[in-house]
PDB file of N, CA and C in Angstrom:
ATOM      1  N   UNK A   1      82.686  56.734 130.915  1.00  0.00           N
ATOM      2  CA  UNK A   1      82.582  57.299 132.244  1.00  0.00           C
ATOM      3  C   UNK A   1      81.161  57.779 132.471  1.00  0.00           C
ATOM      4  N   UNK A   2      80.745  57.981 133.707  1.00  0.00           N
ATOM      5  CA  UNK A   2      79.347  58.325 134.078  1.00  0.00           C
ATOM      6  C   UNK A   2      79.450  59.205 135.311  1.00  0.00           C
ATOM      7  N   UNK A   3      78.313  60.162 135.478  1.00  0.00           N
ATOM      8  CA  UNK A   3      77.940  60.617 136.345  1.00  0.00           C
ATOM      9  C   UNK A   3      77.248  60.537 137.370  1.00  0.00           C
ATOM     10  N   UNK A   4      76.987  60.102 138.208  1.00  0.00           N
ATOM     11  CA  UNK A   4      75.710  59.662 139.146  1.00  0.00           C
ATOM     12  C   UNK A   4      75.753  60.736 140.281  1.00  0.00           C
ATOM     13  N   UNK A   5      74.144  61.436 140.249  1.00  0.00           N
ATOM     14  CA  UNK A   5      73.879  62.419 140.732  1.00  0.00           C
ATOM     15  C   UNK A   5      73.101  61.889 141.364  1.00  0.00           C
ATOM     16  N   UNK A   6      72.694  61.958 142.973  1.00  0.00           N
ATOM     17  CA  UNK A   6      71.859  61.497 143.724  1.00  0.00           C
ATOM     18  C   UNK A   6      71.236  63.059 144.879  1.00  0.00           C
ATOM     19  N   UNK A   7      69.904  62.963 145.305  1.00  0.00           N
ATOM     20  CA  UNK A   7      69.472  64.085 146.004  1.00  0.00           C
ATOM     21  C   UNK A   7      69.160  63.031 146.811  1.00  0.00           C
ATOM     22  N   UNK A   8      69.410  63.575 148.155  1.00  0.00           N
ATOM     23  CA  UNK A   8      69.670  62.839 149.305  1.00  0.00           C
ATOM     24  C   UNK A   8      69.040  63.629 150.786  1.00  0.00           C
ATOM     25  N   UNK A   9      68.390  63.086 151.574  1.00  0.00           N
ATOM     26  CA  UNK A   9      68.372  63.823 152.952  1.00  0.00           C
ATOM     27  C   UNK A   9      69.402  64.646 153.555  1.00  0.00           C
ATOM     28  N   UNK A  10      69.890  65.849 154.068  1.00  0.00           N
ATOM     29  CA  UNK A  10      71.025  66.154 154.762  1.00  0.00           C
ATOM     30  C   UNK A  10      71.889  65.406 155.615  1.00  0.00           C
ATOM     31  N   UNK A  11      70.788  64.940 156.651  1.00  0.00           N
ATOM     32  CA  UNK A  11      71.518  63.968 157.892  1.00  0.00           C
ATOM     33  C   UNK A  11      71.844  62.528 156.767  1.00  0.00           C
ATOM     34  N   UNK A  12      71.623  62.421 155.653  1.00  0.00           N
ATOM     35  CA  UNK A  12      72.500  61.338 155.376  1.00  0.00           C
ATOM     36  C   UNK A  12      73.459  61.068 154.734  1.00  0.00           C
ATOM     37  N   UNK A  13      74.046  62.555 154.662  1.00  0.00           N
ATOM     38  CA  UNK A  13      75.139  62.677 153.964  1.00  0.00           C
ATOM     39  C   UNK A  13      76.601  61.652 154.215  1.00  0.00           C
ATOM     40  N   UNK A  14      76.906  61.626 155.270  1.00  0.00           N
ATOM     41  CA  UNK A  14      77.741  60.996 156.039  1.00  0.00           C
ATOM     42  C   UNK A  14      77.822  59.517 155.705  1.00  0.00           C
ATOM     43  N   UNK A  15      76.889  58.932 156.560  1.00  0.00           N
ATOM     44  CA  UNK A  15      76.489  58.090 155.780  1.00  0.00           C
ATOM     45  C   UNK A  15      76.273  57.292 154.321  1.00  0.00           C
ATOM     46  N   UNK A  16      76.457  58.008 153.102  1.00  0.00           N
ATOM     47  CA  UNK A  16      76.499  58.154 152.094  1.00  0.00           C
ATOM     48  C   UNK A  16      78.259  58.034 151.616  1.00  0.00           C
ATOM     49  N   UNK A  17      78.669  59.162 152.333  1.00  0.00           N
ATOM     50  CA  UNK A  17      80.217  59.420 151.803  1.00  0.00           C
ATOM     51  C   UNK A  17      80.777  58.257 152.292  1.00  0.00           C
ATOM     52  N   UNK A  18      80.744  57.705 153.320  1.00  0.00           N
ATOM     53  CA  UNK A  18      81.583  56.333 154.139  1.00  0.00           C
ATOM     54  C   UNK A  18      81.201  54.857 153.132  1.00  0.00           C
ATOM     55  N   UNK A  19      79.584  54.596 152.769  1.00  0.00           N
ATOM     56  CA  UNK A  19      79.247  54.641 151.633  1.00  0.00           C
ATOM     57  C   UNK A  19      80.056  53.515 150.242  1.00  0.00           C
ATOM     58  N   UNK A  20      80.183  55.280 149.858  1.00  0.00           N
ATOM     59  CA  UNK A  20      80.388  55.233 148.327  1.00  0.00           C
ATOM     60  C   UNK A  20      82.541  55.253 148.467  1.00  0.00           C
ATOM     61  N   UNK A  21      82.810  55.777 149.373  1.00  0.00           N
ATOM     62  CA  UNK A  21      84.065  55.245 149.696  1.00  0.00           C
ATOM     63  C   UNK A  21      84.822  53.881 149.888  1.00  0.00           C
ATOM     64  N   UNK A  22      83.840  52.940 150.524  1.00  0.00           N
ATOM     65  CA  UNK A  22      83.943  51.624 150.621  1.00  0.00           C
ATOM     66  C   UNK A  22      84.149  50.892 149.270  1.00  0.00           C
ATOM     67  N   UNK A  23      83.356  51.151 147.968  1.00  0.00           N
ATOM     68  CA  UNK A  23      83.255  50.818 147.039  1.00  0.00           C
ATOM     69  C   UNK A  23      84.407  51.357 146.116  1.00  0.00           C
ATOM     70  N   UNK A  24      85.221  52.463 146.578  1.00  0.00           N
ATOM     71  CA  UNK A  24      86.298  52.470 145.611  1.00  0.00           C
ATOM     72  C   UNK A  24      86.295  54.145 145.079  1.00  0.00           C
ATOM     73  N   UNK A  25      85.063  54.990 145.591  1.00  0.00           N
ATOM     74  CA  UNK A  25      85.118  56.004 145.180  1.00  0.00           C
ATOM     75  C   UNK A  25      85.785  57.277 146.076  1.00  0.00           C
ATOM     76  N   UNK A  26      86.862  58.127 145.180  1.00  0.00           N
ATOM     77  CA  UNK A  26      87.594  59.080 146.166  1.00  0.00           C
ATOM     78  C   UNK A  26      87.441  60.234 146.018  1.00  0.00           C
ATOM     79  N   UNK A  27      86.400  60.661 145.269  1.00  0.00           N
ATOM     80  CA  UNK A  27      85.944  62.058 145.604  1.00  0.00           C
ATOM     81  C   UNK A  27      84.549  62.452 145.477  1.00  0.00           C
ATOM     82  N   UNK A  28      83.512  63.019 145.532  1.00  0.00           N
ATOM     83  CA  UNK A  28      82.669  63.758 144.981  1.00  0.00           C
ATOM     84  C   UNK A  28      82.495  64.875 145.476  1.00  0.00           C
ATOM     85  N   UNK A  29      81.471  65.386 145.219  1.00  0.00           N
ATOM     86  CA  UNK A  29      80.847  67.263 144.641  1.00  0.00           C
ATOM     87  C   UNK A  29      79.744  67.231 145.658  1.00  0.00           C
ATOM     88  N   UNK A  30      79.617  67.663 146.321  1.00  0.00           N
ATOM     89  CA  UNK A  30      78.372  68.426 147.696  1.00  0.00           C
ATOM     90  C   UNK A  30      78.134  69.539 147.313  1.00  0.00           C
ATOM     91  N   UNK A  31      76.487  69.976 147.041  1.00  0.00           N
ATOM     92  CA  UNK A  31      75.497  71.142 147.391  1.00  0.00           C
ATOM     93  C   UNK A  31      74.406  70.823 147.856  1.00  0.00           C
ATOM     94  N   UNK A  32      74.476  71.995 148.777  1.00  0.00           N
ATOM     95  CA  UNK A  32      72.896  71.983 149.393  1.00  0.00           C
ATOM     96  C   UNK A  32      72.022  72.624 148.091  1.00  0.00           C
ATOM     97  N   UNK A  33      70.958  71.964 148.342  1.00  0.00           N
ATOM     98  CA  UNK A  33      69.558  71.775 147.176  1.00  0.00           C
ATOM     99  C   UNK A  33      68.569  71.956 147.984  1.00  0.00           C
ATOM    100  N   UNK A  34      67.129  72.706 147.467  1.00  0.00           N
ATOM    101  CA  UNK A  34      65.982  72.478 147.665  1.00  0.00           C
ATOM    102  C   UNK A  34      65.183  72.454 146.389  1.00  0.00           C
ATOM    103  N   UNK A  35      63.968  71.499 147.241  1.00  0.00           N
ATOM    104  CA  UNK A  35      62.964  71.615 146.015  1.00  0.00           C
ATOM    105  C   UNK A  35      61.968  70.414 146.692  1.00  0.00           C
ATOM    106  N   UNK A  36      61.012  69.888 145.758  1.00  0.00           N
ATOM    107  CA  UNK A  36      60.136  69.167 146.047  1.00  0.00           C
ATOM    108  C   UNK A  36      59.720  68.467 145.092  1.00  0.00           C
ATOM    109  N   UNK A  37      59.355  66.846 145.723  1.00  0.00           N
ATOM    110  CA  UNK A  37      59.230  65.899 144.621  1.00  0.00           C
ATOM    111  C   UNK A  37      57.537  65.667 144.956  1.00  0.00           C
ATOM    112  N   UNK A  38      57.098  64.453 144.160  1.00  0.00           N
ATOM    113  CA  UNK A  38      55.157  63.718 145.014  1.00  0.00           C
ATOM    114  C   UNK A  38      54.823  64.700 145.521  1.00  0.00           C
ATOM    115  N   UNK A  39      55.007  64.560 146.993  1.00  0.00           N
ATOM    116  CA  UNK A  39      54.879  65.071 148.054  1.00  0.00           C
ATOM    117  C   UNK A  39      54.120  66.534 148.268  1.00  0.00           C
ATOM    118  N   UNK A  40      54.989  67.192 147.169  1.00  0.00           N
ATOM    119  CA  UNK A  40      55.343  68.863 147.428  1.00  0.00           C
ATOM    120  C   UNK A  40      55.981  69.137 148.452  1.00  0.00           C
ATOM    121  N   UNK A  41      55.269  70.362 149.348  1.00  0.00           N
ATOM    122  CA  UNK A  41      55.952  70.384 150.878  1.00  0.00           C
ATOM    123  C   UNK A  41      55.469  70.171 151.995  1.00  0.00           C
ATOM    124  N   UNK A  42      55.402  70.504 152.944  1.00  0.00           N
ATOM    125  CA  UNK A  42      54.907  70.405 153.916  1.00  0.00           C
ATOM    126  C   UNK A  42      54.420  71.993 155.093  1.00  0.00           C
ATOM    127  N   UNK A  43      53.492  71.699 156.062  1.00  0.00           N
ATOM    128  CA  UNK A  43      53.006  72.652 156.738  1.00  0.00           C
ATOM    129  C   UNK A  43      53.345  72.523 157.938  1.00  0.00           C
ATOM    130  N   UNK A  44      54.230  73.924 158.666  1.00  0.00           N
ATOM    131  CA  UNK A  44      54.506  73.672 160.129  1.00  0.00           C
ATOM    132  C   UNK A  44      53.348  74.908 160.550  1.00  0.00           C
ATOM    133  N   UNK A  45      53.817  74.556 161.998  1.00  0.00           N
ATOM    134  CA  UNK A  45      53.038  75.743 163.043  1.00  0.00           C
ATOM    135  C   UNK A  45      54.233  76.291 163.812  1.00  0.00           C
ATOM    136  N   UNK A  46      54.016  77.333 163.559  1.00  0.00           N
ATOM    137  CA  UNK A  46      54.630  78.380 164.623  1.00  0.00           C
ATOM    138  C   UNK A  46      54.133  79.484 165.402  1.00  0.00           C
ATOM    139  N   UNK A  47      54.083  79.052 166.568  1.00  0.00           N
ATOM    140  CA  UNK A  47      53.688  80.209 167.372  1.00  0.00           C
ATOM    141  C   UNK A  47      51.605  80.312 166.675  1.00  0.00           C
ATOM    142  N   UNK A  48      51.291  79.315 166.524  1.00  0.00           N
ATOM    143  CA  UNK A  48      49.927  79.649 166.152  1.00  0.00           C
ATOM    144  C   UNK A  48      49.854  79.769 165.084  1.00  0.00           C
ATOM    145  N   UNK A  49      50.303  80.113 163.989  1.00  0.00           N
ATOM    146  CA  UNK A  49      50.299  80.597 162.850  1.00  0.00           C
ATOM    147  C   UNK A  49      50.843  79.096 161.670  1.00  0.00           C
ATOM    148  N   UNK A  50      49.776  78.719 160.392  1.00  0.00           N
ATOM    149  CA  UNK A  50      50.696  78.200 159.953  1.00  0.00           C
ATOM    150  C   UNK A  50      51.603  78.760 158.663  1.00  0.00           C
ATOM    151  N   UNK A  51      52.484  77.739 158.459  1.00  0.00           N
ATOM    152  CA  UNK A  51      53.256  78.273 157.269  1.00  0.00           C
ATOM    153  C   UNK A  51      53.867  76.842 156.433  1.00  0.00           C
ATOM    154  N   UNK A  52      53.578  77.173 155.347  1.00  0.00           N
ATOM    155  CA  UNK A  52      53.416  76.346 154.289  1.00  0.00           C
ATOM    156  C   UNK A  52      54.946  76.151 153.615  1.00  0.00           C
ATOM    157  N   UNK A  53      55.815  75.084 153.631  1.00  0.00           N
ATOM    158  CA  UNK A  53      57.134  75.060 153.046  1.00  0.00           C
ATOM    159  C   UNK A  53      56.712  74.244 151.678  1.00  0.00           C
ATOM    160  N   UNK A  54      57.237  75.105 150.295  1.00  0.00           N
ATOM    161  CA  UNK A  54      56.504  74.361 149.017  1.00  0.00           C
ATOM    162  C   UNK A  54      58.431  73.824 148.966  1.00  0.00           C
ATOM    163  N   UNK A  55      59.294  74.434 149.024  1.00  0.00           N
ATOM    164  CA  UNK A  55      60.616  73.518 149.153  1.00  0.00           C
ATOM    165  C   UNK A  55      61.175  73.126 149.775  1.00  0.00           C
ATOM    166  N   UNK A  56      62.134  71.531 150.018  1.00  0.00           N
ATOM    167  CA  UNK A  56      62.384  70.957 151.335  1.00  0.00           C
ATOM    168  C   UNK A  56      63.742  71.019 151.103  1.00  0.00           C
ATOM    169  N   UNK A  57      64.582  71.244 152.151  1.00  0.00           N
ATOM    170  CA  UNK A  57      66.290  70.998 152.139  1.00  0.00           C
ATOM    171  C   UNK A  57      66.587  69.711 151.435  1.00  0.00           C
ATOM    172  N   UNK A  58      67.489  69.562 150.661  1.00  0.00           N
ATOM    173  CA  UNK A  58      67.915  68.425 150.544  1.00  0.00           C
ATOM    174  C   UNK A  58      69.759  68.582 150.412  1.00  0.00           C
ATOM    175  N   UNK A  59      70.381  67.234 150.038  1.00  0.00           N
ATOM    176  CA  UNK A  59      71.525  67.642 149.800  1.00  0.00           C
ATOM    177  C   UNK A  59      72.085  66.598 148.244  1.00  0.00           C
ATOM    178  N   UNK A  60      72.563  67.569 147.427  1.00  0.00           N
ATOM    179  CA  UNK A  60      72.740  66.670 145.798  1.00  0.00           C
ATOM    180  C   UNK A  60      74.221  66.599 145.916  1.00  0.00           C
ATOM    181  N   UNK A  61      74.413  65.377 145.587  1.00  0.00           N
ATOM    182  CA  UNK A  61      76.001  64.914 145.344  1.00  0.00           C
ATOM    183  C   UNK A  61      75.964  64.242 144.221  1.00  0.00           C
ATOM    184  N   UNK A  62      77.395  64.900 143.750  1.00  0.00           N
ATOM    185  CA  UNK A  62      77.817  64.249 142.113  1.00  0.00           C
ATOM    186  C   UNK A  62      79.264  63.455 142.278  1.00  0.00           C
ATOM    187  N   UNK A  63      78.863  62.455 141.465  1.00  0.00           N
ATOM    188  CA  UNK A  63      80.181  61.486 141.448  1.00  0.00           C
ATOM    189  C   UNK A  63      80.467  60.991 140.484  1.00  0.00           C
ATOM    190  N   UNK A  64      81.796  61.311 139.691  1.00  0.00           N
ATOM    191  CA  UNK A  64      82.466  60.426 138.335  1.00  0.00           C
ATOM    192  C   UNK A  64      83.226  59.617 138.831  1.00  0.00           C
ATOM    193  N   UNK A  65      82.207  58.957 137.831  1.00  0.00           N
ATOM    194  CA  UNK A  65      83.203  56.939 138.204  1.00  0.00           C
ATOM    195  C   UNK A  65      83.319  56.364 136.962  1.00  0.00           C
ATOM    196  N   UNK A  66      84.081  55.432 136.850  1.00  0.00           N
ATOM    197  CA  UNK A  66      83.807  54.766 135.562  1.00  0.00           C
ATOM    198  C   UNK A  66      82.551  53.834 135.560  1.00  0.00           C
ATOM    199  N   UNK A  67      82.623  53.085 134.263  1.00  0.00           N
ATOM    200  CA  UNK A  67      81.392  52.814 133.931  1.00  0.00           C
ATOM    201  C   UNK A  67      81.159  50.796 134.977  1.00  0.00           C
ATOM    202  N   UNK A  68      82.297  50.666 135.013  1.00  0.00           N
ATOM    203  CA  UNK A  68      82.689  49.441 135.474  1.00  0.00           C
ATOM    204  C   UNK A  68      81.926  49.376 137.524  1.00  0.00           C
ATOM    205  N   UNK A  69      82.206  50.739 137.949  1.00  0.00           N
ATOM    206  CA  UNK A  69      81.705  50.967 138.815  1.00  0.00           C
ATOM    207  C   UNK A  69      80.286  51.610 139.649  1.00  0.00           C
ATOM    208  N   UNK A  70      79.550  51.993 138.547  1.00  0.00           N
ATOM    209  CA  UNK A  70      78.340  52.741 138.192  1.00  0.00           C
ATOM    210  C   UNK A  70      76.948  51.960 139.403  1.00  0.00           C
ATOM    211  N   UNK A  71      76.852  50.900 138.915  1.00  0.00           N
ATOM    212  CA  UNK A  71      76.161  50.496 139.609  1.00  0.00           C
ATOM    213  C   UNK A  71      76.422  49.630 141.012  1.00  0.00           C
ATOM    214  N   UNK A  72      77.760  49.301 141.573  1.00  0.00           N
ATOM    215  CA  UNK A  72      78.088  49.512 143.307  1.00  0.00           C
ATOM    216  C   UNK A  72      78.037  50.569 143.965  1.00  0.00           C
ATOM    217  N   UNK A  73      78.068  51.983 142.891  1.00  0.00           N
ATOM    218  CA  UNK A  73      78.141  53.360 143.495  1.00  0.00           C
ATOM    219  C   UNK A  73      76.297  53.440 143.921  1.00  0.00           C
ATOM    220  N   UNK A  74      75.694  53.051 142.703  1.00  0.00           N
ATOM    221  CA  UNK A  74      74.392  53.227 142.634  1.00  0.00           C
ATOM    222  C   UNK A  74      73.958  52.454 144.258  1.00  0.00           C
ATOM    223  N   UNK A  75      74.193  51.290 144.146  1.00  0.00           N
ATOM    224  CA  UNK A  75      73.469  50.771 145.359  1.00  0.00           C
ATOM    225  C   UNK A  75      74.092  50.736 146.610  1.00  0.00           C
ATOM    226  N   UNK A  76      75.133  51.809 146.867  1.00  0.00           N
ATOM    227  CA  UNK A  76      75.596  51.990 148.482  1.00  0.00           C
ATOM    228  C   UNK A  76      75.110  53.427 148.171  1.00  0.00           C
ATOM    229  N   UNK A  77      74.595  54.188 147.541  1.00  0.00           N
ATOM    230  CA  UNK A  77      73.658  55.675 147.418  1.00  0.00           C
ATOM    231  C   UNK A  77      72.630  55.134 148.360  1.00  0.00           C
ATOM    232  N   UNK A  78      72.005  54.026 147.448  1.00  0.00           N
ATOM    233  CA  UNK A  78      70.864  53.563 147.824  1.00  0.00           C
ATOM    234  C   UNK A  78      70.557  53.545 149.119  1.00  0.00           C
ATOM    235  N   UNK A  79      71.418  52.064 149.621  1.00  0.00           N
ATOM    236  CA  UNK A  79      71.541  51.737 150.701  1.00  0.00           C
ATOM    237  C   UNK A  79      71.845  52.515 151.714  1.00  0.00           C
ATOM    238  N   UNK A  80      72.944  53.404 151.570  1.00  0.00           N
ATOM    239  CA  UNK A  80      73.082  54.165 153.115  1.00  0.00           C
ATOM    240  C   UNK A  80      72.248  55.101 152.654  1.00  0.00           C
ATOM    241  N   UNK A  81      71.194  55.949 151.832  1.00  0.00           N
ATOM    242  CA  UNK A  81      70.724  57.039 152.297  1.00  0.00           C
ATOM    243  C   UNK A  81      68.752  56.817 152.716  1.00  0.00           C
ATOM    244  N   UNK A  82      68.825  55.514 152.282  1.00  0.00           N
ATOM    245  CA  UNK A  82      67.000  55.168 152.144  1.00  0.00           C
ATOM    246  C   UNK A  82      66.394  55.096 153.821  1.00  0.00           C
ATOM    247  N   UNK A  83      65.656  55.692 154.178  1.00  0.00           N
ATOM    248  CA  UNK A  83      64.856  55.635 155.485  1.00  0.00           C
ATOM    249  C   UNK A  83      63.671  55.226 155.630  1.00  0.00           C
ATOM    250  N   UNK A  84      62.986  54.277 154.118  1.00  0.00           N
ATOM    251  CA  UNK A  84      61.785  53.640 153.863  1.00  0.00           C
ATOM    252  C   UNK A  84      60.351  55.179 154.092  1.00  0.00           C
ATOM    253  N   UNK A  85      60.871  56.378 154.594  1.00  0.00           N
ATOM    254  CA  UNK A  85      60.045  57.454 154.518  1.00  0.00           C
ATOM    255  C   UNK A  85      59.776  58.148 153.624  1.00  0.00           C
ATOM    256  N   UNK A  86      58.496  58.745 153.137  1.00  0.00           N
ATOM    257  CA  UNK A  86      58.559  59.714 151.845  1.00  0.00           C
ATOM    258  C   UNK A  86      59.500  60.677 151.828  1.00  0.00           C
ATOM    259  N   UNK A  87      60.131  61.175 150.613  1.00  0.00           N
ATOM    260  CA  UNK A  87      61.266  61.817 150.604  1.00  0.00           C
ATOM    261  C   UNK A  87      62.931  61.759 150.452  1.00  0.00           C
ATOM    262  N   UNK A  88      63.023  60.672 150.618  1.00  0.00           N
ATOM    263  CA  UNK A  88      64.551  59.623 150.516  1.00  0.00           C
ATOM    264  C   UNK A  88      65.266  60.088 149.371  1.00  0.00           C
ATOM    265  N   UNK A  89      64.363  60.805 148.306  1.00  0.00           N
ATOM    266  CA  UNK A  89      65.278  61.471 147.690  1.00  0.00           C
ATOM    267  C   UNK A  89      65.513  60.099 146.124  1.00  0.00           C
ATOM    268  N   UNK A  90      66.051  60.737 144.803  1.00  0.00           N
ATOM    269  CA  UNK A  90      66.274  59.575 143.864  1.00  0.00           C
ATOM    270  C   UNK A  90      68.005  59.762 143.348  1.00  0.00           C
ATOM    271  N   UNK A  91      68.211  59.226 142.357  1.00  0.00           N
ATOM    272  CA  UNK A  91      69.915  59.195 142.203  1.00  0.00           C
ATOM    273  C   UNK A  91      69.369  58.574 140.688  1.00  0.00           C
ATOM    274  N   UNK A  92      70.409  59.069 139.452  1.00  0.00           N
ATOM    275  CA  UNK A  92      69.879  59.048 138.338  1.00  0.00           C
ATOM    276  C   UNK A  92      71.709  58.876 137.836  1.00  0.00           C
ATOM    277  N   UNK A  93      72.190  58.983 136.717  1.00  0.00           N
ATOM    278  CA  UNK A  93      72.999  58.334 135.690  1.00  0.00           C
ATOM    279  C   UNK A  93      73.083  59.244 134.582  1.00  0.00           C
ATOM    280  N   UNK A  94      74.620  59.654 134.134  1.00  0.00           N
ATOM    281  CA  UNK A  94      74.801  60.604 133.149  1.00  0.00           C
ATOM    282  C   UNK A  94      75.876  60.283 132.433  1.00  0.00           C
ATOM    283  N   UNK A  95      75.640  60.238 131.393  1.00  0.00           N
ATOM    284  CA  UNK A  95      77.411  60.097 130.472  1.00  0.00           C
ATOM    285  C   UNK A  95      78.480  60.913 130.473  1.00  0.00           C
ATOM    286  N   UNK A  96      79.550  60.823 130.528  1.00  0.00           N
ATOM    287  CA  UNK A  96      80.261  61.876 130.670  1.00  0.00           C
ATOM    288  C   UNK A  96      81.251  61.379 129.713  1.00  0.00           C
ATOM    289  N   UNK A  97      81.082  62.514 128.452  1.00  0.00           N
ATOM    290  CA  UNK A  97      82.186  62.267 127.277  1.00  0.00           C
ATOM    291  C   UNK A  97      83.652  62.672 127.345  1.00  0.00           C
ATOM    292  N   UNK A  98      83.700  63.635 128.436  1.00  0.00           N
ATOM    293  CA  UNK A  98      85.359  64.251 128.762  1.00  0.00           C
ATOM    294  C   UNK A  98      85.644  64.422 129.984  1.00  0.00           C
ATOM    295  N   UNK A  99      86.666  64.469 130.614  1.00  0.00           N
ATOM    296  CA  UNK A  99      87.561  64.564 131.979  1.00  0.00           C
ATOM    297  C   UNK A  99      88.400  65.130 131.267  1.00  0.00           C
ATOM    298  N   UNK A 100      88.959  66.022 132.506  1.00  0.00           N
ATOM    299  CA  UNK A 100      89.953  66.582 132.546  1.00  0.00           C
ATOM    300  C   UNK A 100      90.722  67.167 133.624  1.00  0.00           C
ATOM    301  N   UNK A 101      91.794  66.448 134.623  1.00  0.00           N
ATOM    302  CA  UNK A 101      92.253  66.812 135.551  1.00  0.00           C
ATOM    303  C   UNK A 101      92.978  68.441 135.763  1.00  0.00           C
ATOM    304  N   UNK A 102      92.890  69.765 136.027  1.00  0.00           N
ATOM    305  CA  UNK A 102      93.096  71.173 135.950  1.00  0.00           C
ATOM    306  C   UNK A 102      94.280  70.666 136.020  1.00  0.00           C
ATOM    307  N   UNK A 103      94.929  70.476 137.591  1.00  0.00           N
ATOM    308  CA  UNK A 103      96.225  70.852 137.989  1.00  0.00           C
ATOM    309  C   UNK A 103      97.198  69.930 137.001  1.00  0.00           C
ATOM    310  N   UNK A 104      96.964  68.531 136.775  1.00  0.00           N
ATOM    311  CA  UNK A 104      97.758  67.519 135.714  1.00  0.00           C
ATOM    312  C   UNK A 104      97.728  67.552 134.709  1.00  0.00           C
ATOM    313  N   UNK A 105      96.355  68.281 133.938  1.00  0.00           N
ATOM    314  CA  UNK A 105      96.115  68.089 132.511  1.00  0.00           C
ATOM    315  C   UNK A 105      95.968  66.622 132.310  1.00  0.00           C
ATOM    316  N   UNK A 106      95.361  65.786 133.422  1.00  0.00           N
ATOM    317  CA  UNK A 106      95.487  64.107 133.175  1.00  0.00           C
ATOM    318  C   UNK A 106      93.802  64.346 132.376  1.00  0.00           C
ATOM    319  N   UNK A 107      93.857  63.319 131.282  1.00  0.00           N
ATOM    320  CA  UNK A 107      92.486  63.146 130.864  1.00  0.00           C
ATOM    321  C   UNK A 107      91.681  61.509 130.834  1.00  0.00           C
ATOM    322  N   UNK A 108      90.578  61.714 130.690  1.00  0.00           N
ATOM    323  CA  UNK A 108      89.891  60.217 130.772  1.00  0.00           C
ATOM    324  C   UNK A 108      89.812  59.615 131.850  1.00  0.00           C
ATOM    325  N   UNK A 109      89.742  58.180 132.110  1.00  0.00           N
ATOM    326  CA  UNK A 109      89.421  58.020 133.094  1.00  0.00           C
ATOM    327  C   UNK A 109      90.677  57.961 134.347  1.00  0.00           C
ATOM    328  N   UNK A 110      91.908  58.578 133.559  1.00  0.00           N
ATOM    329  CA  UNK A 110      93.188  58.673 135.063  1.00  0.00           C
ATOM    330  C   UNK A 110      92.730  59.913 135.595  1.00  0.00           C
ATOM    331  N   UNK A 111      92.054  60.733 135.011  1.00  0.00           N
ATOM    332  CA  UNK A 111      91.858  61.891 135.586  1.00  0.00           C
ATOM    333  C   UNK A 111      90.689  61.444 137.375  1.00  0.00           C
ATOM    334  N   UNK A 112      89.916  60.782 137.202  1.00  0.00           N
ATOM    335  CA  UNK A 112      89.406  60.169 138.402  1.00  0.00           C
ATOM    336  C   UNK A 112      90.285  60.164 139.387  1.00  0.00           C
TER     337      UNK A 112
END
């Protein structure tokens, strides 16, 4: 089993979930995240004044899938969240040695 954790734009969350649903996946994990990749942050103006953002909103979603499915999950991440703009955010791959469903006590991969 694997993990695939992807940091993603906000507005493309949606997009993302419709997604990774198509492909077979029925749940994942949403938090809002900040931070900064390359880039760093960026500088607005307000009211005359500027102000310097060193962290940017983002939004990180986690998803256990099996291993059979890892990489269709990987490339509808891809696909629905990329806007060819700096910032799009990356999605990375984790092993996951145990599951365990709370309410069933189901383990492995029925627990999915």
């Amino acid at each position: 089993m694997k993990l695939v954790t992807a940091v993603v734009k906000p507005f493309k969350l949606d997009e993302v979930k419709v997604a990774v649903k198509e492909v077979g996946i029925t749940g994942m994990t949403v938090t809002q995240a900040r931070g900064f990749g390359r880039t760093g942050g960026h500088i607005e103006i307000y009211r005359g004044k500027e102000y310097e953002f060193d962290f940017v909103d983002k939004i990180r979603i986690e998803i256990t899938c099996t291993d059979e499915l890892v990489e269709e999950v990987i490339d509808a991440i891809v696909a629905a969240a990329r806007t060819d703009t700096v910032g799009d955010g990356m999605a990375w791959v984790s092993d996951v040695e145990h599951v365990v469903r709370i309410r069933t006590n189901e383990r492995g991969p029925d627990a999915l």
